[in-house]
Protein backbone atom coordinates (compact mmCIF):
# COMPACT_ATOMS: atom_id res chain seq x y z
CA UNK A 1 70.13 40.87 -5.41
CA UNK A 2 67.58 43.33 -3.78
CA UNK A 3 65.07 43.13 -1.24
CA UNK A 4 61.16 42.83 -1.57
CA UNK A 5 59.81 45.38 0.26
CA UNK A 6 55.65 45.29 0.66
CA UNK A 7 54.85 49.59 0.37
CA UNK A 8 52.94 48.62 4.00
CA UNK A 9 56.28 47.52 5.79
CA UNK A 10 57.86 49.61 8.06
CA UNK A 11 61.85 49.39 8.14
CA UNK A 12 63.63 51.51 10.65
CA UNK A 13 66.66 53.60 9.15
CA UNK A 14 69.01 52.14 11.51
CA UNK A 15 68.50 48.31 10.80
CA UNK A 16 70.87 46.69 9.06
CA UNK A 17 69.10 44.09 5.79
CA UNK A 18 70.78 42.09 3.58
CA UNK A 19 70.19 41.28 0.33
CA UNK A 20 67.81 38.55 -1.35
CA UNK A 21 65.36 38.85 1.51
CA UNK A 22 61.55 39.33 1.26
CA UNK A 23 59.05 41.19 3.71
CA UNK A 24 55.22 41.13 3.09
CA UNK A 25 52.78 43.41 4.08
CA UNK A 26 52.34 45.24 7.71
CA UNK A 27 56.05 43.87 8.99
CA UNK A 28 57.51 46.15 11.49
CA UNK A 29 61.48 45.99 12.00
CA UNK A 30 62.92 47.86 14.68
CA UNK A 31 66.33 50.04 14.95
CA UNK A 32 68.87 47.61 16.53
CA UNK A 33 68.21 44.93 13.82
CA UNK A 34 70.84 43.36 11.72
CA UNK A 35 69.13 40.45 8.92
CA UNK A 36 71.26 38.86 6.92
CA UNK A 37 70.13 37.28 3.09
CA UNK A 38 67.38 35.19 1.60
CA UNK A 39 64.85 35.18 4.44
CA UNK A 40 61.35 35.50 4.13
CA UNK A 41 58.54 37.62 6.02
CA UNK A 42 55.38 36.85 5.71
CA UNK A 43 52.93 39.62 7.04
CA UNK A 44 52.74 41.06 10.11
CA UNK A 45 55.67 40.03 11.19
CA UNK A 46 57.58 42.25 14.15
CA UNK A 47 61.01 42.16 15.08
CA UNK A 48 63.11 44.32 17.49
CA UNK A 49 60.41 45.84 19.34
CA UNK A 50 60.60 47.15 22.94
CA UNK A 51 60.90 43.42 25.10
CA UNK A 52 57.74 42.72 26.49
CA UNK A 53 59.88 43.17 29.98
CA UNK A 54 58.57 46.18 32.87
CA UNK A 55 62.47 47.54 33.11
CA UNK A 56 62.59 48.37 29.70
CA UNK A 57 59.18 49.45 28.62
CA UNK A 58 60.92 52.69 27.95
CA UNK A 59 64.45 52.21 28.48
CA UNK A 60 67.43 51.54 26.71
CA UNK A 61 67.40 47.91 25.15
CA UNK A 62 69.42 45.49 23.00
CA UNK A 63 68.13 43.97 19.17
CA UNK A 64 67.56 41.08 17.10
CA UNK A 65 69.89 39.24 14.78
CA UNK A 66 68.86 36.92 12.13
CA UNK A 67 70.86 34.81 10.17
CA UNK A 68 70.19 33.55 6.69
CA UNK A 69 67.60 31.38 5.05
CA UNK A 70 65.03 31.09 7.22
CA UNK A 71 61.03 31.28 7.04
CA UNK A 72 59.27 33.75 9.68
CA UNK A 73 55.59 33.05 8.98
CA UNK A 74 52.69 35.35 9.57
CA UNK A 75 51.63 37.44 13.06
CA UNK A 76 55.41 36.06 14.31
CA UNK A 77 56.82 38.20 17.23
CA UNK A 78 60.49 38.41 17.40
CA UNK A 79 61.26 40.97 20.82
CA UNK A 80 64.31 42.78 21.64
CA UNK A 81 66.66 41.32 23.77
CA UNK A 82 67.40 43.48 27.46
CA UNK A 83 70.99 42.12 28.45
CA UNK A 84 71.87 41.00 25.31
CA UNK A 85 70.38 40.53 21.26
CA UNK A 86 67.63 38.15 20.70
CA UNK A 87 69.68 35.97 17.74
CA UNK A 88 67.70 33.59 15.34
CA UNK A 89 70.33 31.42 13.66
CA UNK A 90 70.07 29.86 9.54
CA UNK A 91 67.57 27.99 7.81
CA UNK A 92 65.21 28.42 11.30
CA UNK A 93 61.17 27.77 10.67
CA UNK A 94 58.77 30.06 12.53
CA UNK A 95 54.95 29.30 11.60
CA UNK A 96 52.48 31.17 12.16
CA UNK A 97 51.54 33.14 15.50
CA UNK A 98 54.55 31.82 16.98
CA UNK A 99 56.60 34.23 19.92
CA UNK A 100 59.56 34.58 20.77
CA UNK A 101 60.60 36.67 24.18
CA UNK A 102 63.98 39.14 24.89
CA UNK A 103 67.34 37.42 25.76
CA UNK A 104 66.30 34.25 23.13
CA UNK A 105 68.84 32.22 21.18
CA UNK A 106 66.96 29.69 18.45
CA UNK A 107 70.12 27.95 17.02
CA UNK A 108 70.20 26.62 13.23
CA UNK A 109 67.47 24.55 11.66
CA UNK A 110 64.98 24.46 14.52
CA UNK A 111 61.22 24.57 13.95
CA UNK A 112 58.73 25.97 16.18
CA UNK A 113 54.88 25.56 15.04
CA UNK A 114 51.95 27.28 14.80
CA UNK A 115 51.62 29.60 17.95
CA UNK A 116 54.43 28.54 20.15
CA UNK A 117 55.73 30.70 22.61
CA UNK A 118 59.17 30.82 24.35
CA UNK A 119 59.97 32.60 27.37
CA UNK A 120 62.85 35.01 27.71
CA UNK A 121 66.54 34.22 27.90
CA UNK A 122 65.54 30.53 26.66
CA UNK A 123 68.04 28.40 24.23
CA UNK A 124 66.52 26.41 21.38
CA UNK A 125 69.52 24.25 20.10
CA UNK A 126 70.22 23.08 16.78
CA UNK A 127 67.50 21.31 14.56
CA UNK A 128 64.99 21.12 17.76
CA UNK A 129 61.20 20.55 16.07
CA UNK A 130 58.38 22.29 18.71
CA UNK A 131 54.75 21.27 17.80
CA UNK A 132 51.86 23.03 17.32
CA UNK A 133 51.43 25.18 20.95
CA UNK A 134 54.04 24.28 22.71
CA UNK A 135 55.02 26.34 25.90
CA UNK A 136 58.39 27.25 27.09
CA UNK A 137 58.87 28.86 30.46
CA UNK A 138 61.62 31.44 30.56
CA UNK A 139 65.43 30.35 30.83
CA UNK A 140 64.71 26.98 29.40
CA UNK A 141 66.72 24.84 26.92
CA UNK A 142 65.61 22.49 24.45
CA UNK A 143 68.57 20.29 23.22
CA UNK A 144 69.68 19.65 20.03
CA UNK A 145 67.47 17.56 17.87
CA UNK A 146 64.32 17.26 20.58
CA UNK A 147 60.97 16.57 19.49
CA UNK A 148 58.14 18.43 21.54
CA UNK A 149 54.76 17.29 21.12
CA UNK A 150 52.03 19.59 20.45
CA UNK A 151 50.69 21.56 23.64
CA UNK A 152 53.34 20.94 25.74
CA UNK A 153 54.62 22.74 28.43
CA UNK A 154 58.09 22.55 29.25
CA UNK A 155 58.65 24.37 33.15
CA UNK A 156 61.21 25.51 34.73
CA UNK A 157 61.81 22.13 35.93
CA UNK A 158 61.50 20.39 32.68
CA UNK A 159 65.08 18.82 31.28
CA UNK A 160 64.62 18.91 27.53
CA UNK A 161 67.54 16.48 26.84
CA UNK A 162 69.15 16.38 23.10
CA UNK A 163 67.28 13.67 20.69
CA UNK A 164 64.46 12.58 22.82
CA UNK A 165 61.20 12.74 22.01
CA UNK A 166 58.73 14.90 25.10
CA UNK A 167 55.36 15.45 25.37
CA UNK A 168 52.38 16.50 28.52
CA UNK A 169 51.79 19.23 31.05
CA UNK A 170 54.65 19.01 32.03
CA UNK A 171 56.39 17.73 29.85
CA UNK A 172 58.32 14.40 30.08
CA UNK A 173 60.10 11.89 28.13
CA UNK A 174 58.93 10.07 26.13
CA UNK A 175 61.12 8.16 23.79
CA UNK A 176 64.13 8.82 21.95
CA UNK A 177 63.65 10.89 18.76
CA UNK A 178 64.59 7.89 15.81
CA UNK A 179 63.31 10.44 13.10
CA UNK A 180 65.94 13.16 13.54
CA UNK A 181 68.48 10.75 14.52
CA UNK A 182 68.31 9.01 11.31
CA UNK A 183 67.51 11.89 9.07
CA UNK A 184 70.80 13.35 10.82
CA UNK A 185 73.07 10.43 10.38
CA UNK A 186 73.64 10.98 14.27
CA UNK A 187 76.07 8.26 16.32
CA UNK A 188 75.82 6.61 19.74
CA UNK A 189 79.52 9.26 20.40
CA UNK A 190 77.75 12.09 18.64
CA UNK A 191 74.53 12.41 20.47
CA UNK A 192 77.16 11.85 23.64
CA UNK A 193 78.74 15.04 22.66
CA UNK A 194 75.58 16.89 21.98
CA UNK A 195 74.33 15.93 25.47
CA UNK A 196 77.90 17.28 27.38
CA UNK A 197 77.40 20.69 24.89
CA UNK A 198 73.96 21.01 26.41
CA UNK A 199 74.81 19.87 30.30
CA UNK A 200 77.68 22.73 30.04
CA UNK A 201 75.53 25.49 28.73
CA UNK A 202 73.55 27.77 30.79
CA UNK A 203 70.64 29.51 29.66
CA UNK A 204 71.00 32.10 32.41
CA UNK A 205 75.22 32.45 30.99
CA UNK A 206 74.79 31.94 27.32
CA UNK A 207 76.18 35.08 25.23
């Protein structure tokens, strides 16, 4: 299966697409890109450029990977990484206007809304839902299955535990987070396990 390729898209020679995949008009993908299959790339869409980081305006920097399956919306920012590549997992929903800074991980089925923006080296686990404007300050995680209300800002001081629900500046817990719990079929030893994966992973660590 081919690629869709809007005549206004610009595709570095050195990035590396899969098949199936779909990019509208005015995307920009960088060199140190790798895509896999089936996504889709609405317009203006840019991935791999330069990180938005003083040190490496210029200099030598890392890329973006992208897994499979997912939906990158319109005017979505996806930057290089500087230590290490920015990585967007599978099946991953990024609306429209939404940004995501160097160093990033956004891990399988998460959705981030309408003009969120995530600060470098940050984790989004698994199936995490961000609302419309959310903030994330830079070496943050947001566990596995979280719901973030719109306009929040989580600080570097926020704990965004697994399947809780968190809204306000700052934000803060609010309740658990029944929806995705049920939808996920997820136990009292599961959500245990997710919490221990996020306690023992460092945002500041994370390869």
């Amino acid at each position: 299966m081919s690629n869709s390729i809007h005549p206004t898209c610009v595709i570095d020679p050195k990035a590396k697409i899969g098949t199936g995949n779909h990019f509208g008009p005015y995307c920009v993908v960088g060199p140190d890109v790798v895509i896999g299959n089936n996504n889709r790339f609405e317009a203006m869409v840019c991935i791999g450029l330069a990180p938005q980081h003083k040190s490496f305006w210029l200099g030598k920097y890392k890329g973006v990977k992208i897994g499979d399956n997912n939906i990158i919306r319109e005017r979505v920012s996806i930057d290089a990484g500087t230590t290490q590549d920015t990585v967007i997992g599978n099946g991953v929903s990024l609306l429209i206007g939404v940004y995501v800074s160097h160093d990033t991980i956004i891990e399988n089925d998460a959705t981030l809304s309408n003009n969120v923006m995530v600060g470098g080296h940050s984790i989004i686990f698994k199936g995490a839902n961000l609302g419309f404007g959310v903030m994330v300050h830079q070496y943050s995680r947001i566990g596995h299955f979280s719901m973030i209300g719109m306009g929040t800002v989580v600080t570097k001081s926020s704990k965004i535990l697994p399947c809780r629900t968190y809204v306000g500046a700052p934000a803060r817990e609010l309740k658990m987070n029944a929806y995705a719990i049920k939808r996920n079929n997820l136990s009292a030893s599961q959500i245990e396990d997710l919490e221990k994966t996020f306690s023992s992973t460092s945002a500041h660590s994370v390869a």
